[in-house]
PDB file of N, CA and C in Angstrom:
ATOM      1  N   UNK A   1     280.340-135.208 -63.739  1.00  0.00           N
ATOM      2  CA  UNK A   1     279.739-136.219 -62.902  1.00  0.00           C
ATOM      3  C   UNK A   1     280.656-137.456 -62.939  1.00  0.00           C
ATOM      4  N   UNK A   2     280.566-137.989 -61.523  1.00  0.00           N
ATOM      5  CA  UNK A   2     281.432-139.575 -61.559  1.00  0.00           C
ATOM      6  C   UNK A   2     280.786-140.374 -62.226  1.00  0.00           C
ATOM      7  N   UNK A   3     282.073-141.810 -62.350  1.00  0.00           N
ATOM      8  CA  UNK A   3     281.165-142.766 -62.306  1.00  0.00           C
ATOM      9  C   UNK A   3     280.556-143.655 -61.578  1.00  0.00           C
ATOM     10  N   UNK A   4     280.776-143.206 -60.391  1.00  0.00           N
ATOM     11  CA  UNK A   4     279.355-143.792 -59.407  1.00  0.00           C
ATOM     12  C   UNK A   4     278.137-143.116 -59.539  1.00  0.00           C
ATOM     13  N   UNK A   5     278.138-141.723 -59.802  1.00  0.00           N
ATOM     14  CA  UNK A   5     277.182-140.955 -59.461  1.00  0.00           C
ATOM     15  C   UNK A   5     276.440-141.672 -60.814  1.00  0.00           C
ATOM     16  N   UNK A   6     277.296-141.336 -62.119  1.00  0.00           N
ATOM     17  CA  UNK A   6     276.295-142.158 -63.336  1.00  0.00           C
ATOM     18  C   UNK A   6     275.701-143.304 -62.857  1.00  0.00           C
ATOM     19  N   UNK A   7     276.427-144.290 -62.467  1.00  0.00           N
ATOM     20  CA  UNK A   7     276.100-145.919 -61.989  1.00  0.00           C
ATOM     21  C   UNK A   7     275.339-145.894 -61.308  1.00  0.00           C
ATOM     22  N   UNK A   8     274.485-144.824 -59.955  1.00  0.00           N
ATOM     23  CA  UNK A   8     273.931-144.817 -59.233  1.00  0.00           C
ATOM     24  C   UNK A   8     272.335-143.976 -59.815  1.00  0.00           C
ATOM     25  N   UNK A   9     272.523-143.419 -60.695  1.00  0.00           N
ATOM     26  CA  UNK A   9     271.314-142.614 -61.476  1.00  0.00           C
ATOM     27  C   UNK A   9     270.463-143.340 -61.917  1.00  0.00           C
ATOM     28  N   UNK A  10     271.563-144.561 -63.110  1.00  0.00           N
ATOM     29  CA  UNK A  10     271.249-145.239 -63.736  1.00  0.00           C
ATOM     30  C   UNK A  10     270.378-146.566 -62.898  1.00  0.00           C
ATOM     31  N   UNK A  11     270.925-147.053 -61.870  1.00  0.00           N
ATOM     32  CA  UNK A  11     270.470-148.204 -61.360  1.00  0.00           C
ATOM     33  C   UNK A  11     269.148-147.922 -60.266  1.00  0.00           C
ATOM     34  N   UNK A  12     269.773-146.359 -60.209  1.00  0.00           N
ATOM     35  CA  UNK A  12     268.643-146.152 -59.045  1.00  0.00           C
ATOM     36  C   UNK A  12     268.086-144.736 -59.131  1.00  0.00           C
ATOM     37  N   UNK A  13     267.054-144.997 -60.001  1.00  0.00           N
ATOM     38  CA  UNK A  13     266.617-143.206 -60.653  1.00  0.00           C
ATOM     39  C   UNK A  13     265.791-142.379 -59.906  1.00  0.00           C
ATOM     40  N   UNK A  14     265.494-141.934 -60.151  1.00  0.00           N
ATOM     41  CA  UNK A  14     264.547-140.855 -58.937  1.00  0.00           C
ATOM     42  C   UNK A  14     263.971-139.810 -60.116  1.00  0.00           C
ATOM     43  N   UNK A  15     262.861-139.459 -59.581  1.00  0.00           N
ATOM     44  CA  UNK A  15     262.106-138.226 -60.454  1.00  0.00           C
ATOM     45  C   UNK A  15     261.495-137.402 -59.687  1.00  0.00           C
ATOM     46  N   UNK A  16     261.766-136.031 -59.884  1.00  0.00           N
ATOM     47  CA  UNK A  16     261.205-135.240 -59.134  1.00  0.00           C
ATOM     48  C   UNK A  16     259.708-135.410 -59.067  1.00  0.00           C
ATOM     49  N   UNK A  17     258.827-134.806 -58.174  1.00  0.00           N
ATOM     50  CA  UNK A  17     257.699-134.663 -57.885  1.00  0.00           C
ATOM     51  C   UNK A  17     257.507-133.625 -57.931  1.00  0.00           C
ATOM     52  N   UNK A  18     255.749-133.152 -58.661  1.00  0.00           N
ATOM     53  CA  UNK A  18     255.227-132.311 -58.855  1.00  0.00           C
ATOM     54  C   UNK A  18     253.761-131.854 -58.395  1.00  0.00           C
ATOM     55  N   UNK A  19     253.640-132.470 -57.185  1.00  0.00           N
ATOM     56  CA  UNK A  19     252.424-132.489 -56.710  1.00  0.00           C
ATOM     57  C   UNK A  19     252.722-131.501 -55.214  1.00  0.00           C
ATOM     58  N   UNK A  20     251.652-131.381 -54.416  1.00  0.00           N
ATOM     59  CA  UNK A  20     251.699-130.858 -53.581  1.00  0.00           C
ATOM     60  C   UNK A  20     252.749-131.125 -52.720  1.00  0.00           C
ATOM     61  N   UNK A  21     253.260-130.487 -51.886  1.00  0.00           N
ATOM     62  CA  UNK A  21     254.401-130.787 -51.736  1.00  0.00           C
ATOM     63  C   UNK A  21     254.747-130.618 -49.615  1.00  0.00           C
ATOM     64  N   UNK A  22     253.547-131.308 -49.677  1.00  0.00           N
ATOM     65  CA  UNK A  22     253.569-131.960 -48.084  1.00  0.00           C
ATOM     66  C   UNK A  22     254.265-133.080 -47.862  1.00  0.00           C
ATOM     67  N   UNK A  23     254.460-133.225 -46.209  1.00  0.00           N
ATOM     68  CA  UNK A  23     255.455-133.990 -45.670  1.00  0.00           C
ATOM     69  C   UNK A  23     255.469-135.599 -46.310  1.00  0.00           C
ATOM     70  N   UNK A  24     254.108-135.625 -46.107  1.00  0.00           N
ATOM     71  CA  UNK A  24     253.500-136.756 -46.475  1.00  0.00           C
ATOM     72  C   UNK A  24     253.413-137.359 -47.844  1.00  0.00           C
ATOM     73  N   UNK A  25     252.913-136.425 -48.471  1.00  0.00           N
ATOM     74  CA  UNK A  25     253.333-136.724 -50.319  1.00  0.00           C
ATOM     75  C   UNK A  25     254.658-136.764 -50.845  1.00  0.00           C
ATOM     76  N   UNK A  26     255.615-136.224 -49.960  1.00  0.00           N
ATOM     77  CA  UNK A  26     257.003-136.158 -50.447  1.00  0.00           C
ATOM     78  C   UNK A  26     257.546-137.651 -50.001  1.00  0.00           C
ATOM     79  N   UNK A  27     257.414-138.199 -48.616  1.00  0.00           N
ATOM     80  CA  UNK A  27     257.066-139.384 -48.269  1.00  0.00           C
ATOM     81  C   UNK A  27     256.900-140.248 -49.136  1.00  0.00           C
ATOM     82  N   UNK A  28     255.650-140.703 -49.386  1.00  0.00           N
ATOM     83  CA  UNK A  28     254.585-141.866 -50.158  1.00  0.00           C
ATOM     84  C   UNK A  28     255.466-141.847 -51.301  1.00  0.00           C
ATOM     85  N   UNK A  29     256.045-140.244 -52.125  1.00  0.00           N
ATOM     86  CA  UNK A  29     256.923-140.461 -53.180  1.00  0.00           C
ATOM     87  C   UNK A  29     257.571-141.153 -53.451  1.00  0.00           C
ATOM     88  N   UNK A  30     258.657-141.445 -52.249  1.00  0.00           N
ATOM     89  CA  UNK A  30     259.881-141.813 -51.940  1.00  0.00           C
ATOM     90  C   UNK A  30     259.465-143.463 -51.844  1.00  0.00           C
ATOM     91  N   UNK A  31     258.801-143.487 -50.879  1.00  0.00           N
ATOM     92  CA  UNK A  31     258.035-145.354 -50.693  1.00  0.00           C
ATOM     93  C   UNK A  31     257.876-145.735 -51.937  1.00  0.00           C
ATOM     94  N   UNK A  32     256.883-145.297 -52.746  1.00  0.00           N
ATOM     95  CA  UNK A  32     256.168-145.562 -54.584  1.00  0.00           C
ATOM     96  C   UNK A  32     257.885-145.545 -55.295  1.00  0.00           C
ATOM     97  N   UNK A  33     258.570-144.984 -55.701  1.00  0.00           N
ATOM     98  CA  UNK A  33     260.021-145.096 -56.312  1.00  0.00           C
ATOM     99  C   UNK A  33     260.490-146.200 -55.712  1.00  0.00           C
ATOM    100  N   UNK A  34     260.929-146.330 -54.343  1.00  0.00           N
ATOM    101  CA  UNK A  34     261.582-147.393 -54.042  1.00  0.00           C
ATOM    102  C   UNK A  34     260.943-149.056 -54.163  1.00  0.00           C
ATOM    103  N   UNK A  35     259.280-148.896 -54.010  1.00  0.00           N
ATOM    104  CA  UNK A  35     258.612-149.913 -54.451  1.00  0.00           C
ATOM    105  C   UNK A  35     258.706-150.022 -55.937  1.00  0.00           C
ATOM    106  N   UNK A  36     258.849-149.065 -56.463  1.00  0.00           N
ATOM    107  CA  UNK A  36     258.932-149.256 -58.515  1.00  0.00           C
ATOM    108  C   UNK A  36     260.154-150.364 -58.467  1.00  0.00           C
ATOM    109  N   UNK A  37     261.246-149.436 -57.694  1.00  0.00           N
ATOM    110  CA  UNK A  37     262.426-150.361 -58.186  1.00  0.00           C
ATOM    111  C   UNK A  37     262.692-151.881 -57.743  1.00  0.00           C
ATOM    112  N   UNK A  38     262.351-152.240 -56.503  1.00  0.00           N
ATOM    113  CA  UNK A  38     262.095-153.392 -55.775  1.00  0.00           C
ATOM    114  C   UNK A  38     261.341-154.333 -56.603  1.00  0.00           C
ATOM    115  N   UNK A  39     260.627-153.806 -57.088  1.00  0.00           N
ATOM    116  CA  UNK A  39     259.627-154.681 -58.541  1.00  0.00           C
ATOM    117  C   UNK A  39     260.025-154.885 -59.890  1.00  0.00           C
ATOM    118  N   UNK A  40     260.955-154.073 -60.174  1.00  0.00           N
ATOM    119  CA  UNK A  40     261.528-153.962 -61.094  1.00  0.00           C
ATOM    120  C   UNK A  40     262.298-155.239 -61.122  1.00  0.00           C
ATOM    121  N   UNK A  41     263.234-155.445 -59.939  1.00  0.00           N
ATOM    122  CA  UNK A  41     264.519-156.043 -60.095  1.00  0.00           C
ATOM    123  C   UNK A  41     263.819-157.780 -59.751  1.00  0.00           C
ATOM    124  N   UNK A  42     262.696-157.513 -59.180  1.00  0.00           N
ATOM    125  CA  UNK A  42     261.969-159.234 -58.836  1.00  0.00           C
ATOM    126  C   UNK A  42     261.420-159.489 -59.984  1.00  0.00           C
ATOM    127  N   UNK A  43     261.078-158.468 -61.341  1.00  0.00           N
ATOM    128  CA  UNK A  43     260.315-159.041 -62.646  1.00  0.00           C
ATOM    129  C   UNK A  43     261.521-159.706 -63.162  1.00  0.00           C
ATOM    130  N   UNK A  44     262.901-158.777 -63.158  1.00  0.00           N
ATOM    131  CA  UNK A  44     263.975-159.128 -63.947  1.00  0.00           C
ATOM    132  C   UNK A  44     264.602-160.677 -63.426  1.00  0.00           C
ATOM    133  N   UNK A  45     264.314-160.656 -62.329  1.00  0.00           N
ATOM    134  CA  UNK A  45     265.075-161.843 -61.550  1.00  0.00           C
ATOM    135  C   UNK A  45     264.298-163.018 -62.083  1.00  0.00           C
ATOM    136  N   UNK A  46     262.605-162.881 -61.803  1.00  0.00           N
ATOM    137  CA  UNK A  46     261.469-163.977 -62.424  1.00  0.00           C
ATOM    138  C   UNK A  46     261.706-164.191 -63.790  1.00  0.00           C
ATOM    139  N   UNK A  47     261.905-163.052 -64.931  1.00  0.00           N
ATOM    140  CA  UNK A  47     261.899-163.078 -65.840  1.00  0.00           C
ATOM    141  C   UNK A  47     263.331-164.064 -66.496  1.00  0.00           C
ATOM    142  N   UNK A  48     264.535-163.964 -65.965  1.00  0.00           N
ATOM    143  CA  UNK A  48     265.987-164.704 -65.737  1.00  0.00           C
ATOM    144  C   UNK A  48     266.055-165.512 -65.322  1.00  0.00           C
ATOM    145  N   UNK A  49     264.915-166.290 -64.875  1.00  0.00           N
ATOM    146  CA  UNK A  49     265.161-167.950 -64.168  1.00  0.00           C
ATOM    147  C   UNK A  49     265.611-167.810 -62.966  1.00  0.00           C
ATOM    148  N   UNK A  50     266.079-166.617 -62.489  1.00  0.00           N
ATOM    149  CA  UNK A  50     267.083-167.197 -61.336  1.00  0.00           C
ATOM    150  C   UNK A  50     265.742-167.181 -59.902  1.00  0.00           C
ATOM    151  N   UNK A  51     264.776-166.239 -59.916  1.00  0.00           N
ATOM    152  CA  UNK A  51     263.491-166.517 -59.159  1.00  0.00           C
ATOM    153  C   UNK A  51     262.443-167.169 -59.633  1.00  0.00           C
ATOM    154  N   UNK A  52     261.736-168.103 -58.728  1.00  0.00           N
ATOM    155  CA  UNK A  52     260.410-168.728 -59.269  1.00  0.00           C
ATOM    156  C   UNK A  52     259.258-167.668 -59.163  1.00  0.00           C
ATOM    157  N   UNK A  53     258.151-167.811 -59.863  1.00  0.00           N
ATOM    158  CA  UNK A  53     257.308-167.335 -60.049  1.00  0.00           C
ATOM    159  C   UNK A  53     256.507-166.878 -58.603  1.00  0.00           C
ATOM    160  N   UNK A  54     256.107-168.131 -57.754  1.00  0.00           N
ATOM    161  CA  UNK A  54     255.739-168.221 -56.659  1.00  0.00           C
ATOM    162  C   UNK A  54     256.572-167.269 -55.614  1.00  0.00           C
ATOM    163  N   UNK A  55     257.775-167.376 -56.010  1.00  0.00           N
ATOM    164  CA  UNK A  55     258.486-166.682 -54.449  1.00  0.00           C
ATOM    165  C   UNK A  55     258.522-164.857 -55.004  1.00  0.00           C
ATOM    166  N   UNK A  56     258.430-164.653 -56.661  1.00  0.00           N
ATOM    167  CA  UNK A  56     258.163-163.351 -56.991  1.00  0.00           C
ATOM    168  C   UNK A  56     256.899-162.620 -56.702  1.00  0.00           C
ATOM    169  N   UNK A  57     256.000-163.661 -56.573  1.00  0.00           N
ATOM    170  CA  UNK A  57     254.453-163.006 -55.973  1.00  0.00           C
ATOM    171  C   UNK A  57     254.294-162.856 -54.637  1.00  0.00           C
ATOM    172  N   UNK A  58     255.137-163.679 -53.944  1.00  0.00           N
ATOM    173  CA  UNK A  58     255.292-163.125 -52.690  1.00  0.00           C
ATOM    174  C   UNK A  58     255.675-162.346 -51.889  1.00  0.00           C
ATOM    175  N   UNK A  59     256.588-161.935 -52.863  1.00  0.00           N
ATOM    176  CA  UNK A  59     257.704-160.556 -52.948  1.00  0.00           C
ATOM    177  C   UNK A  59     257.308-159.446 -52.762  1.00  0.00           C
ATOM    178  N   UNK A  60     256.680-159.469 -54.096  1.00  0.00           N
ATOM    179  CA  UNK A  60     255.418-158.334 -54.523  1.00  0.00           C
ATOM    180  C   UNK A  60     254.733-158.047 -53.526  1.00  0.00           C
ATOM    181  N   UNK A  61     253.977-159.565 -52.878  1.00  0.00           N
ATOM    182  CA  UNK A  61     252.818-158.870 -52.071  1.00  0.00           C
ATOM    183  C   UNK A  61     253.106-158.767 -50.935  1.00  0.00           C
ATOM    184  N   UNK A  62     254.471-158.975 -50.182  1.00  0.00           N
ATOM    185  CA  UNK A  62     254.914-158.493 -49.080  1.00  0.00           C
ATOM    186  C   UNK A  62     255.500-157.275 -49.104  1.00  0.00           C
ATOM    187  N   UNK A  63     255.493-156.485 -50.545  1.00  0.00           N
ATOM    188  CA  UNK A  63     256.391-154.965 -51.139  1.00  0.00           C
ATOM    189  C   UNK A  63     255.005-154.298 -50.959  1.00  0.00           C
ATOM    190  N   UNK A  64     254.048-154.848 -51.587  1.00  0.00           N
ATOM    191  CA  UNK A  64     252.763-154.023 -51.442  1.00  0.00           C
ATOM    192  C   UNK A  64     252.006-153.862 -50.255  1.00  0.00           C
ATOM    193  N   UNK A  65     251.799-154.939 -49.579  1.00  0.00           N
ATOM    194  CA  UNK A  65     251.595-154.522 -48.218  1.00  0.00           C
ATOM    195  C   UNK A  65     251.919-153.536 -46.724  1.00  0.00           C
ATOM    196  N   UNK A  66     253.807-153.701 -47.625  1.00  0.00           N
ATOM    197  CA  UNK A  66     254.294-152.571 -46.789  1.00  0.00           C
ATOM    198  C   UNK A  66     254.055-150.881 -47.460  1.00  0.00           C
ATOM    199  N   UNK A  67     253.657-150.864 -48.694  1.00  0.00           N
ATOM    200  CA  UNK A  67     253.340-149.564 -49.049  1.00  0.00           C
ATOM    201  C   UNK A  67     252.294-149.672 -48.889  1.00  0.00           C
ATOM    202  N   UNK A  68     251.147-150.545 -48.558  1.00  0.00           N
ATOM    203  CA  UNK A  68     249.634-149.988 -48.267  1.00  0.00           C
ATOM    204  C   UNK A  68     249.564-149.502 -46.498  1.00  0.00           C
ATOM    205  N   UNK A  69     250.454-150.046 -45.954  1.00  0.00           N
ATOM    206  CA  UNK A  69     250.640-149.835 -44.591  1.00  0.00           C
ATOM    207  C   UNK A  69     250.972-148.369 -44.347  1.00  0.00           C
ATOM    208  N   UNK A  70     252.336-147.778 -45.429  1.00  0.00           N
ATOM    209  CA  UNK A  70     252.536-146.804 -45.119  1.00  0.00           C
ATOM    210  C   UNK A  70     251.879-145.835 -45.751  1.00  0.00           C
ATOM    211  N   UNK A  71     251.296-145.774 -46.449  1.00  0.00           N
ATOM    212  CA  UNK A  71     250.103-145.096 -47.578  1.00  0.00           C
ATOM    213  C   UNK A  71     248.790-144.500 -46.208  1.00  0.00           C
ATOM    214  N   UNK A  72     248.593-145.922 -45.697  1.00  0.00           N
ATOM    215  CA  UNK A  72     247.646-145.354 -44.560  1.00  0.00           C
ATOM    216  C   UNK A  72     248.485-144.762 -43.430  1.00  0.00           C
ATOM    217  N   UNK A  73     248.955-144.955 -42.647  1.00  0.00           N
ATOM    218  CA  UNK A  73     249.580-143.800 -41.892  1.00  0.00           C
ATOM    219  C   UNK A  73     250.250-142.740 -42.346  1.00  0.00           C
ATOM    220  N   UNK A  74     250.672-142.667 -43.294  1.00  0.00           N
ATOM    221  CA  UNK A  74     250.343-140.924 -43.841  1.00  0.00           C
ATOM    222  C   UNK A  74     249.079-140.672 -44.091  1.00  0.00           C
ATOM    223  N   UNK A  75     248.065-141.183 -44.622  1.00  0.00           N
ATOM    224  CA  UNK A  75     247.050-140.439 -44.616  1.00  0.00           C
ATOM    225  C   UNK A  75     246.556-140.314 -43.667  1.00  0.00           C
ATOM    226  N   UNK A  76     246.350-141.314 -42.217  1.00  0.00           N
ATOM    227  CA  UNK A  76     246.109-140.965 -41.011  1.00  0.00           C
ATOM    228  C   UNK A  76     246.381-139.624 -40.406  1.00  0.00           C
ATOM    229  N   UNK A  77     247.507-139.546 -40.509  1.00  0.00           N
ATOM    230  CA  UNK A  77     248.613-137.916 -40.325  1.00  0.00           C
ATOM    231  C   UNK A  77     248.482-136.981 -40.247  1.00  0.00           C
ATOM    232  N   UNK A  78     248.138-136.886 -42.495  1.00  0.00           N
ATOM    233  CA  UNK A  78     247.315-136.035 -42.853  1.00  0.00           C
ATOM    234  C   UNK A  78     246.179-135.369 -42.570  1.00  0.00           C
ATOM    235  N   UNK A  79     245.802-136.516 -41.917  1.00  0.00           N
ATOM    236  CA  UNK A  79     244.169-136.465 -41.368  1.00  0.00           C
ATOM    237  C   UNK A  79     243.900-135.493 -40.354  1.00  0.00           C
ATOM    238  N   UNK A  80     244.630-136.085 -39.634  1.00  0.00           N
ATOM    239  CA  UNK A  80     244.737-135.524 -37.948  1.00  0.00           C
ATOM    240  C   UNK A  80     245.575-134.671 -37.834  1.00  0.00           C
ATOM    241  N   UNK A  81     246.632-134.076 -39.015  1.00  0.00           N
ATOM    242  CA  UNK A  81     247.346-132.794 -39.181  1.00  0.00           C
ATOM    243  C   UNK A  81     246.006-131.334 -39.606  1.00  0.00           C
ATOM    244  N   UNK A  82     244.815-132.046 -40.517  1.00  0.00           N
ATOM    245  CA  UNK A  82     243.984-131.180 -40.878  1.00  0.00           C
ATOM    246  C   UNK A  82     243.554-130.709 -40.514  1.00  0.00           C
ATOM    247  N   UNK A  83     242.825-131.798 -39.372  1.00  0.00           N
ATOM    248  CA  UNK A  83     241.882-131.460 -38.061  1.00  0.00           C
ATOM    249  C   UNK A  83     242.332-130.677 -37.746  1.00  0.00           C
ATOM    250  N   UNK A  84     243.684-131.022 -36.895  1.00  0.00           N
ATOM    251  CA  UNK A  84     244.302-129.578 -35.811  1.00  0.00           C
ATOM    252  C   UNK A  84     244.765-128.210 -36.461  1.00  0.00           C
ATOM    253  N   UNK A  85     244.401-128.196 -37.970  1.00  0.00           N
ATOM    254  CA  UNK A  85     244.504-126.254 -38.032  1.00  0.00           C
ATOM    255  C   UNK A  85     243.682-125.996 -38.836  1.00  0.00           C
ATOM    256  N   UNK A  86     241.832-126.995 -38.747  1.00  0.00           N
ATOM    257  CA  UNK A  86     241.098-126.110 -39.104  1.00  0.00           C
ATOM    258  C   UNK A  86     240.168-125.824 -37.802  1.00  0.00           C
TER     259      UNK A  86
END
């Protein structure tokens, strides 16, 4: 393995999933990881002085909003994927 590929593991990890393994859950996966890390790096930044507290909660809740957004239109999806093949 390189060392980007290390540098890139390391900074930006990924874990497989073990759940059902629809379009949609593979999805939300991918959103939830990339929201872990996005939070990650605004605790570290708040936590380092270099962000205020205030502009880290805003962060957050403009990170969370966009995963509650997309959380519901996959489940919408889901929804209306169910309907049409039962």
């Amino acid at each position: 393995m390189d060392y980007s590929s290390l540098k890139n593991n390391f900074f930006y990890p990924r874990y497989p999933y073990y759940g059902d393994s629809t379009t949609e859950n593979l999805s939300f996966n991918g959103n939830l990881q990339n929201f872990a890390q996005k939070i990650s790096y605004i605790c570290n930044l708040a936590t380092a002085g270099k962000l205020s507290n205030s502009k880290a909660y805003q962060q957050i809740e403009s990170l969370w909003k966009e995963l509650s957004a997309t959380h519901n239109v996959l489940i919408a999806l889901d929804d209306s994927e169910s309907q049409h093949n039962s």
